[in-house]
Protein backbone atom coordinates (compact mmCIF):
# COMPACT_ATOMS: atom_id res chain seq x y z
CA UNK A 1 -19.09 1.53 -7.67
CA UNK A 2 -15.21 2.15 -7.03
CA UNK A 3 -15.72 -2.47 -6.30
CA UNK A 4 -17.20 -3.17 -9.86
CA UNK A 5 -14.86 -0.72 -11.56
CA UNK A 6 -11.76 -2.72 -9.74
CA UNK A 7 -13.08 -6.58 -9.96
CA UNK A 8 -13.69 -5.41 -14.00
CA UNK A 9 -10.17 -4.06 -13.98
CA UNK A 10 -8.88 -7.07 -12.49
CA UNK A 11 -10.46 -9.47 -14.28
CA UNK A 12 -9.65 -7.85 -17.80
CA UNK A 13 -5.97 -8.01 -16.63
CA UNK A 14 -6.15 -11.37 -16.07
CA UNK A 15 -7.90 -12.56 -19.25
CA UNK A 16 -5.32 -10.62 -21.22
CA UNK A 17 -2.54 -12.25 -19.46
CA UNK A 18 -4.33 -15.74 -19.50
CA UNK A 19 -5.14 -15.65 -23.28
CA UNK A 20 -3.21 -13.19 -24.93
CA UNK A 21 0.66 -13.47 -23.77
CA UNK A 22 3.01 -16.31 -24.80
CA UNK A 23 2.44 -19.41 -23.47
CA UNK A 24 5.20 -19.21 -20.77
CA UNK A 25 6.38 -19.91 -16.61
CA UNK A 26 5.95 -16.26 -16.86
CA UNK A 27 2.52 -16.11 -17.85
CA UNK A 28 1.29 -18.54 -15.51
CA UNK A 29 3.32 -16.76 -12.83
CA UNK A 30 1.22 -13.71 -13.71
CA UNK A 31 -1.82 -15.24 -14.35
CA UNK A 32 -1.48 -16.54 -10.60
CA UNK A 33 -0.38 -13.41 -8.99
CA UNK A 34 -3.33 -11.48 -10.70
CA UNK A 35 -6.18 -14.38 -8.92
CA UNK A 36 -4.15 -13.88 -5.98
CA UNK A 37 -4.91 -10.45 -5.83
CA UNK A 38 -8.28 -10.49 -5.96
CA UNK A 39 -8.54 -12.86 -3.02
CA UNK A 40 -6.63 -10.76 -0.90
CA UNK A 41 -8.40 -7.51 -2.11
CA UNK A 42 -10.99 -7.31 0.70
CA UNK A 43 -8.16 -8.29 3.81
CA UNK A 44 -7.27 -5.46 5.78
CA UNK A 45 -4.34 -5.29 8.33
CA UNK A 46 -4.35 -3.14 11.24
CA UNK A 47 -1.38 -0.81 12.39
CA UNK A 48 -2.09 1.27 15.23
CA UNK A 49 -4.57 3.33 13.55
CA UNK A 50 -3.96 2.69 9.97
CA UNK A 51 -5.62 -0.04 8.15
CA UNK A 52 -3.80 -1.28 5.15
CA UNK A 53 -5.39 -3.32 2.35
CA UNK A 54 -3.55 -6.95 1.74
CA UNK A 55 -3.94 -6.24 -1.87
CA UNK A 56 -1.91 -2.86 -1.45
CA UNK A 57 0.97 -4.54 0.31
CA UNK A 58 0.89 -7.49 -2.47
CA UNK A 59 0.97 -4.45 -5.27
CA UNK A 60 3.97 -2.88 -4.21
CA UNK A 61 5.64 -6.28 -3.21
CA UNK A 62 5.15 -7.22 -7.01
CA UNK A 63 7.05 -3.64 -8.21
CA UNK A 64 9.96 -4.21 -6.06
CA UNK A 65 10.36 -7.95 -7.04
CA UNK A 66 10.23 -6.67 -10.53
CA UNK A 67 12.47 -3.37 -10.06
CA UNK A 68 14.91 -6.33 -8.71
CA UNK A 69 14.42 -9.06 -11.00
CA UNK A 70 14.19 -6.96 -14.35
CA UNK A 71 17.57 -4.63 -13.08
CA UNK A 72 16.67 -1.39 -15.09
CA UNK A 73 19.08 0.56 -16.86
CA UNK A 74 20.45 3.58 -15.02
CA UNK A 75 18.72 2.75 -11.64
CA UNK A 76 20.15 5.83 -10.05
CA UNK A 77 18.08 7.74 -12.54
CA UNK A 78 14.77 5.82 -12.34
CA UNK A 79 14.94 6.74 -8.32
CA UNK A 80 15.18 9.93 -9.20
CA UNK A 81 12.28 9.45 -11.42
CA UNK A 82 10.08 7.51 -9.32
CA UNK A 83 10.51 9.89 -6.40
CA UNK A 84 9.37 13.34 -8.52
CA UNK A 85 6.08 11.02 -9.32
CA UNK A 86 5.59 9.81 -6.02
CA UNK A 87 6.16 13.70 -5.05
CA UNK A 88 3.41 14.87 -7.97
CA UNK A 89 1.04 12.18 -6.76
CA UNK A 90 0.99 13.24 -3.30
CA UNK A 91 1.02 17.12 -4.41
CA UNK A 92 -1.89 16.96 -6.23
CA UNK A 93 -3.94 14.74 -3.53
CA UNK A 94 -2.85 16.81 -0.91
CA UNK A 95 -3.64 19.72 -2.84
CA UNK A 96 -7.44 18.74 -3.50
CA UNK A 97 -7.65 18.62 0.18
CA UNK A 98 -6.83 21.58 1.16
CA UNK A 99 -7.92 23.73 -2.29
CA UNK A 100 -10.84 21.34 -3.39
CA UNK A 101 -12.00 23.91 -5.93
CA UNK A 102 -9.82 23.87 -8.42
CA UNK A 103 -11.19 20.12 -8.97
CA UNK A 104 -15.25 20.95 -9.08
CA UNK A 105 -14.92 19.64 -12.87
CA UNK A 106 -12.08 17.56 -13.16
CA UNK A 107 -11.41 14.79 -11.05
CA UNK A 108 -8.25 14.95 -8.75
CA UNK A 109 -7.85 11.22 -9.54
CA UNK A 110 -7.83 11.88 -13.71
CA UNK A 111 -5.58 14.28 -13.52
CA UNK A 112 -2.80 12.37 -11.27
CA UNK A 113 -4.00 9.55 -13.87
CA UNK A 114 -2.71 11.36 -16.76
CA UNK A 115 0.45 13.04 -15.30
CA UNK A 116 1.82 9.55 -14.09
CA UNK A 117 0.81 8.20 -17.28
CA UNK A 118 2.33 10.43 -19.50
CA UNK A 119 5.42 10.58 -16.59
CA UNK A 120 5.49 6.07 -16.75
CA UNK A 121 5.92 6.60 -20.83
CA UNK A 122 8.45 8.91 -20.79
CA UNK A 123 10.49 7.78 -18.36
CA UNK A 124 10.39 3.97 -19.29
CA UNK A 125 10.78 2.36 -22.23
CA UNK A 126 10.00 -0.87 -22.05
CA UNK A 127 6.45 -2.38 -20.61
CA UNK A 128 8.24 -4.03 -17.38
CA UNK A 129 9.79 -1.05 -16.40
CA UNK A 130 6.28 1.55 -16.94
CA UNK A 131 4.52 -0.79 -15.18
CA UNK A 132 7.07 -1.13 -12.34
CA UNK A 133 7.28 3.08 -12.11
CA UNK A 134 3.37 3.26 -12.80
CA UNK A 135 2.97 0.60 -9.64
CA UNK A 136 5.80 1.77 -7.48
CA UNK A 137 4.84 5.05 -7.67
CA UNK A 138 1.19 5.27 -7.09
CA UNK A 139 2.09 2.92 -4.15
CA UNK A 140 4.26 5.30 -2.33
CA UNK A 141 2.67 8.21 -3.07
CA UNK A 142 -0.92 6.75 -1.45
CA UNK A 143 1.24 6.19 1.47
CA UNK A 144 3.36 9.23 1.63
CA UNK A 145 -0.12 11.24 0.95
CA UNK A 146 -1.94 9.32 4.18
CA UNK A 147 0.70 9.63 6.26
CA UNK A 148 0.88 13.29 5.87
CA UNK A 149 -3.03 13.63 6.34
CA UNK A 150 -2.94 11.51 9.37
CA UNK A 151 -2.99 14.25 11.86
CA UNK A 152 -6.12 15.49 10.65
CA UNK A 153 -7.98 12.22 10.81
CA UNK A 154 -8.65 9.98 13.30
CA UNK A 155 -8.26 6.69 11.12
CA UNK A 156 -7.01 6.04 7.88
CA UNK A 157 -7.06 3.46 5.36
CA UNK A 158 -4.38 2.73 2.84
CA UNK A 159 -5.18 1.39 -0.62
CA UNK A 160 -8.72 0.71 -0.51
CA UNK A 161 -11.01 -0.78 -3.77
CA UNK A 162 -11.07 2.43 -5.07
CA UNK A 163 -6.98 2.80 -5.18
CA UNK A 164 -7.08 -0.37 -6.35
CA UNK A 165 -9.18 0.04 -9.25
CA UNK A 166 -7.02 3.06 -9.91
CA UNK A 167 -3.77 1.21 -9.92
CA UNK A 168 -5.13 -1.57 -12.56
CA UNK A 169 -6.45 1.14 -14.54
CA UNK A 170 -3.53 2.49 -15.24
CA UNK A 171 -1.76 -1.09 -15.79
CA UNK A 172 -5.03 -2.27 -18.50
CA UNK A 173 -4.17 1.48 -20.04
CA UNK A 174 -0.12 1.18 -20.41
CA UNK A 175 -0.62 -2.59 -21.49
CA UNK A 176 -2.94 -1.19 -24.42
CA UNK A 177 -0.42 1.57 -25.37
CA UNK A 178 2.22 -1.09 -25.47
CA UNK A 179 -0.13 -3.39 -27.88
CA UNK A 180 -0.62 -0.49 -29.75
CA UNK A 181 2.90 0.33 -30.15
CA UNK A 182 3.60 -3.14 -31.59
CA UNK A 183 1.12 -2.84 -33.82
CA UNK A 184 2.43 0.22 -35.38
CA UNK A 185 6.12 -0.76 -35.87
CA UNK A 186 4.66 -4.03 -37.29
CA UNK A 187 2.73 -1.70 -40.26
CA UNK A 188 5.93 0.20 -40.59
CA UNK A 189 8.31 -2.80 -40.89
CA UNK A 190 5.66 -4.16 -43.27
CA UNK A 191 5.40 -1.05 -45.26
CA UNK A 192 9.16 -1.07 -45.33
CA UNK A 193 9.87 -4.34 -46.48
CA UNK A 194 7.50 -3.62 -49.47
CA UNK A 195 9.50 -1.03 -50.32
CA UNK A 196 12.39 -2.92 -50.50
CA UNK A 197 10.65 -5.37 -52.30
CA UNK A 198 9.18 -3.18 -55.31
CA UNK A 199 13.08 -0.81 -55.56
CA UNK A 200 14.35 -4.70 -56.28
């Protein structure tokens, strides 16, 4: 199940990049990156006793190349943010472990959904940098949360399909807020301009 939610996911990420962005090096870029990912998806890479998925690796190689390339404004500050949601990401997860009843209705994995959600929009403005805090931070805080479980289990595995269809869920979601949001202030300058037009 957590495989069809993921290659869905995936795919829907890549049509929107393939047909609804700008024709642009960037797009294609994208566009590439995105099939990439899905052929690497099922590769796992042995460490000792932790098995890491390729796709995992590629994820938060992307948010680093973009926390470089894009330079965000006050980067001391969006440390700061990214490591309080790395910390709430592991919290939670680690929490369900050890208190799993608190989470009989709800979903552990809605709720950290929502928090780093509603954490990516407030802390960044633009969509490269949500993305970037959504990606960097679910990243780190899958790995901070395994390695801090790793005593208790013999093996572990680090961003499997289901993380993965997690971490494109939340891209598909801020990508739709952001469409959203441009279709608002388009109304608004639209309703504005009208204005204009009839106090003339």
């Amino acid at each position: 199940m957590e495989a069809l939610y993921y290659y869905w996911s995936i795919w829907f990420v890549w049509i929107m990049v393939t047909f609804i962005m700008e024709k642009s090096l960037w797009r294609s870029v994208l566009g590439i990156c995105v099939l990439v990912h899905i052929i690497f998806s099922h590769v796992m890479i042995s460490v000792l006793d932790i098995s890491i998925n390729a796709g995992f690796l590629m994820t938060f190689l992307y948010a680093c190349a973009a926390f470089v390339i894009f330079r965000p404004s006050y980067r001391m500050m969006r440390i700061m943010q990214l490591g309080s949601m790395v910390s709430a990401y592991a919290f939670f997860m680690i929490f369900a472990l050890y208190d799993p009843v608190w989470f009989t209705i709800i979903k552990v994995d809605w709720v950290v959904f929502a928090l780093l959600i509603l954490m990516c929009m407030t802390y960044g403005q633009p969509l490269t940098e949500r993305i970037t805090l959504w990606m960097m931070s679910v990243c780190l805080g899958e790995a901070l949360y395994a390695l801090t479980i790793h005593r208790l289990t013999s093996s572990i595995v680090i961003g499997d399909l289901s993380f993965l269809s997690f971490v494109v869920q939340g891209a598909v979601f801020l990508l739709g807020v952001d469409q959203f949001e441009k279709l608002l202030n388009a109304r608004s300058s639209r309703k504005s301009v009208k204005g204009a037009a009839k106090s003339t």
